[in-house]
Protein backbone atom coordinates (compact mmCIF):
# COMPACT_ATOMS: atom_id res chain seq x y z
CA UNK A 1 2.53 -6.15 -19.01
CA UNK A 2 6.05 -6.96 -16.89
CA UNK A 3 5.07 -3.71 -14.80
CA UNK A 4 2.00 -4.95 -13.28
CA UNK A 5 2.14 -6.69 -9.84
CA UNK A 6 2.19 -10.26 -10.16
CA UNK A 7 -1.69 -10.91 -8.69
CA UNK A 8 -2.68 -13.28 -5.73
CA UNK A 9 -5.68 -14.02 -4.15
CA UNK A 10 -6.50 -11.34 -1.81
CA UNK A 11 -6.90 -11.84 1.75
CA UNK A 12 -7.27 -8.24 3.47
CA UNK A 13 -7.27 -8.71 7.71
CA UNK A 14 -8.91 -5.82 9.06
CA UNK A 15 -8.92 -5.91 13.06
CA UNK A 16 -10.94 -3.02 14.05
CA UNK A 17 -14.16 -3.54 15.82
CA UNK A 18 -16.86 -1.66 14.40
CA UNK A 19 -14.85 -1.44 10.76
CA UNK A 20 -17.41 -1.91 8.02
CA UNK A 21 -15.17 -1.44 4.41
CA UNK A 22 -11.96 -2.12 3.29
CA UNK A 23 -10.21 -0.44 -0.03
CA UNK A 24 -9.21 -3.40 -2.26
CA UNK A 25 -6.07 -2.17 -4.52
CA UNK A 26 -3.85 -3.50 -7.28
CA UNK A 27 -6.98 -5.63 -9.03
CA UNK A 28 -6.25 -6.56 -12.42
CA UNK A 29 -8.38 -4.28 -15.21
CA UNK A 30 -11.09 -6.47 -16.39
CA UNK A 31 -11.22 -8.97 -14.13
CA UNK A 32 -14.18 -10.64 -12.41
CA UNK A 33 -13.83 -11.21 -8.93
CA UNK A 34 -15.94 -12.59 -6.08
CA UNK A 35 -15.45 -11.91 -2.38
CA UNK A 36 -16.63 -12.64 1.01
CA UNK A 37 -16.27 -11.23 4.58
CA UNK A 38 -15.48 -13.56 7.28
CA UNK A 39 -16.18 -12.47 10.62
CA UNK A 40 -13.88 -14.39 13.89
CA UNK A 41 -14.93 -13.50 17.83
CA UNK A 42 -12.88 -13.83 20.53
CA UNK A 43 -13.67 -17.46 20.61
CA UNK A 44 -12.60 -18.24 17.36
CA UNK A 45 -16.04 -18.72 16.32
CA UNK A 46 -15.86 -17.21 12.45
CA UNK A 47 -19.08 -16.80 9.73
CA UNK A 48 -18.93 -16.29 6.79
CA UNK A 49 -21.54 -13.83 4.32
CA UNK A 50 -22.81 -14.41 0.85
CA UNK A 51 -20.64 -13.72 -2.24
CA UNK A 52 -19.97 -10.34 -3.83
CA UNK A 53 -19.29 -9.97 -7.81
CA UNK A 54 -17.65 -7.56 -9.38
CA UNK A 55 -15.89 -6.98 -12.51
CA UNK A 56 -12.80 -4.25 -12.93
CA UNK A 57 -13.20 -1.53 -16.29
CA UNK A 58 -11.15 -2.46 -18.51
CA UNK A 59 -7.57 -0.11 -19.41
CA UNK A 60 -4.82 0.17 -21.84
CA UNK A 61 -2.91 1.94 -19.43
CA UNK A 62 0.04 -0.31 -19.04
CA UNK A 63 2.77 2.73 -18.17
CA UNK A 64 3.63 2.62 -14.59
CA UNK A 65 4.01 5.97 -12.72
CA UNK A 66 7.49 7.62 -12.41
CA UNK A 67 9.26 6.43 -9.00
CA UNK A 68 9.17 8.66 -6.04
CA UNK A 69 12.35 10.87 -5.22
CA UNK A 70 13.76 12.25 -2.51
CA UNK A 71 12.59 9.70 -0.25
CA UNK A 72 13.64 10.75 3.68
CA UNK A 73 12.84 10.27 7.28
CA UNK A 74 10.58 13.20 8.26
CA UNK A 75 10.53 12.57 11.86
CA UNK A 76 11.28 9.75 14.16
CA UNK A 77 8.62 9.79 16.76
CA UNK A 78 10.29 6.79 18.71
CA UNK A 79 9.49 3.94 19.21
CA UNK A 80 9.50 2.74 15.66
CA UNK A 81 7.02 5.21 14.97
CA UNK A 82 8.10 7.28 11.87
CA UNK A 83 6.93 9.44 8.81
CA UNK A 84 8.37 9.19 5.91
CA UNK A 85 8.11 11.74 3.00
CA UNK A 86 9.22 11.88 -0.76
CA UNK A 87 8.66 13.62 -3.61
CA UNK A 88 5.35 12.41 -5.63
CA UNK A 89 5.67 10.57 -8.82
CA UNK A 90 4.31 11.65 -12.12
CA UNK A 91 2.13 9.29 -14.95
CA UNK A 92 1.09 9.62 -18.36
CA UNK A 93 -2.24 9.04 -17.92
CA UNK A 94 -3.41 9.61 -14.38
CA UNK A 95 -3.15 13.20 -12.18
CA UNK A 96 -0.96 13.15 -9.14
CA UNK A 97 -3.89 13.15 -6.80
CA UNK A 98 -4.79 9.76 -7.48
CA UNK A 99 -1.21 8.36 -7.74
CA UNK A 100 -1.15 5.59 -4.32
CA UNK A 101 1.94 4.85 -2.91
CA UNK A 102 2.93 1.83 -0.50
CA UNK A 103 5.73 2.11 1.75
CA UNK A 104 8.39 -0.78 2.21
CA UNK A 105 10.01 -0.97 5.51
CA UNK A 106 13.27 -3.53 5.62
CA UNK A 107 11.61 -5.05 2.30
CA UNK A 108 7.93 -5.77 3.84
CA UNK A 109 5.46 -3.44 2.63
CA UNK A 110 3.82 -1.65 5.94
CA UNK A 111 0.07 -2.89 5.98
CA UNK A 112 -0.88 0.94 7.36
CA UNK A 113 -2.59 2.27 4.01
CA UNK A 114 -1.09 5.65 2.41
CA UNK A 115 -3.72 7.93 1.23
CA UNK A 116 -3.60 9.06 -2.78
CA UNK A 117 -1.53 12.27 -3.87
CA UNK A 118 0.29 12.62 -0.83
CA UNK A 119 3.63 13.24 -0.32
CA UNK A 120 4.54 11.82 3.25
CA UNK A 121 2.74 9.37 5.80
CA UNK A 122 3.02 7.47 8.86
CA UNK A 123 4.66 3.76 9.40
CA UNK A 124 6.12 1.77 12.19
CA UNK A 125 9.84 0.31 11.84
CA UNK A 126 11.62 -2.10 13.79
CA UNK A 127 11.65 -0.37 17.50
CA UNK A 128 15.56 -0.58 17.68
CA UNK A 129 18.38 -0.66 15.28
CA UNK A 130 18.58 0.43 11.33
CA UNK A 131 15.86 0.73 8.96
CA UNK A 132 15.41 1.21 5.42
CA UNK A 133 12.65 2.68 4.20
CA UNK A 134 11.62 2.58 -0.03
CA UNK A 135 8.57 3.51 -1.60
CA UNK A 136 6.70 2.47 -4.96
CA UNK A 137 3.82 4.67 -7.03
CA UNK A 138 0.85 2.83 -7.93
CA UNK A 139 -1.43 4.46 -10.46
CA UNK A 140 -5.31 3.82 -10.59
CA UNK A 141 -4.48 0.82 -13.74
CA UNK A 142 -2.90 -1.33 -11.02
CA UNK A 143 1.11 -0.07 -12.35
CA UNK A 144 3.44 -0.10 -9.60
CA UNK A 145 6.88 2.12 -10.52
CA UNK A 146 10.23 0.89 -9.75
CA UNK A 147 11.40 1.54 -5.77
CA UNK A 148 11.97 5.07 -4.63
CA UNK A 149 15.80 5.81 -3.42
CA UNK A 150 16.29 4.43 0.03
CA UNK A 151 16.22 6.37 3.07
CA UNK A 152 18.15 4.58 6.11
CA UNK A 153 17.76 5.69 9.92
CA UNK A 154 18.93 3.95 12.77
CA UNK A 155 15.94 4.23 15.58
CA UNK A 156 16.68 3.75 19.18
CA UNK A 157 14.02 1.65 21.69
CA UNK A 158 11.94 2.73 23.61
């Protein structure tokens, strides 16, 4: 399975007040995991809730998705602010609609999340100076396709 991401621990920061979920991806199929939420104030006070199991379905999907095309800068809001679009990957086994993509920006992928079977989406870039942008397909087994073609912009402050 050389096309599967290599698999960490997950540790998923999610900074909104109020926010109440978070959308784990990439999980390896049939896998058990356990999870916890911990919760930090202003203070730096944190707590910490009970444990969570869960086990992935298992798959013998083990084809990642085609790599994204046409990958270009859609607009370039300023300051760094910038949507990208491409053309949307195919797989054997899973429809376009659920194909996830994750956006690279000068090699870092962007922590924004990109929605399933879309073919463009917000990111931020460095504020000044060039930026490459690259995307990768992920389909619903955890397969992540090879980079997209590179799309390069140079963006000016603000």
């Amino acid at each position: 399975m050389a096309n599967l991401r290599e698999r960490r621990p997950v540790t998923q920061h999610v900074n909104w007040d109020g926010e109440t979920s978070v959308v784990l991806r990439h999980l390896t199929p049939a896998t058990s995991y356990s999870y916890t939420v911990q919760a930090r104030d202003a203070s730096g006070n944190t707590a910490t809730s009970n444990a969570v199991a869960l086990t992935t379905a298992p798959t013998n999907d083990v084809t990642p998705p085609s790599p994204p095309t046409n990958v270009r800068i859609i607009t370039d809001q300023g300051c760094g602010e910038v949507w990208v679009g491409w053309t949307q990957s195919t797989d054997d086994t899973d429809p376009p609609y659920v194909i996830e993509y994750e956006i690279y920006v000068n090699g870092v992928l962007s922590p924004l999340p990109v929605g399933a079977g879309i073919d463009r989406d917000f990111v931020y870039a460095t504020a000044q100076g060039e930026n490459t942008f690259i995307v990768k397909a992920v389909d619903r087994a955890g397969n992540t396709s090879e980079a997209s073609n590179a799309a390069t912009g140079v963006l000016w402050p603000c």
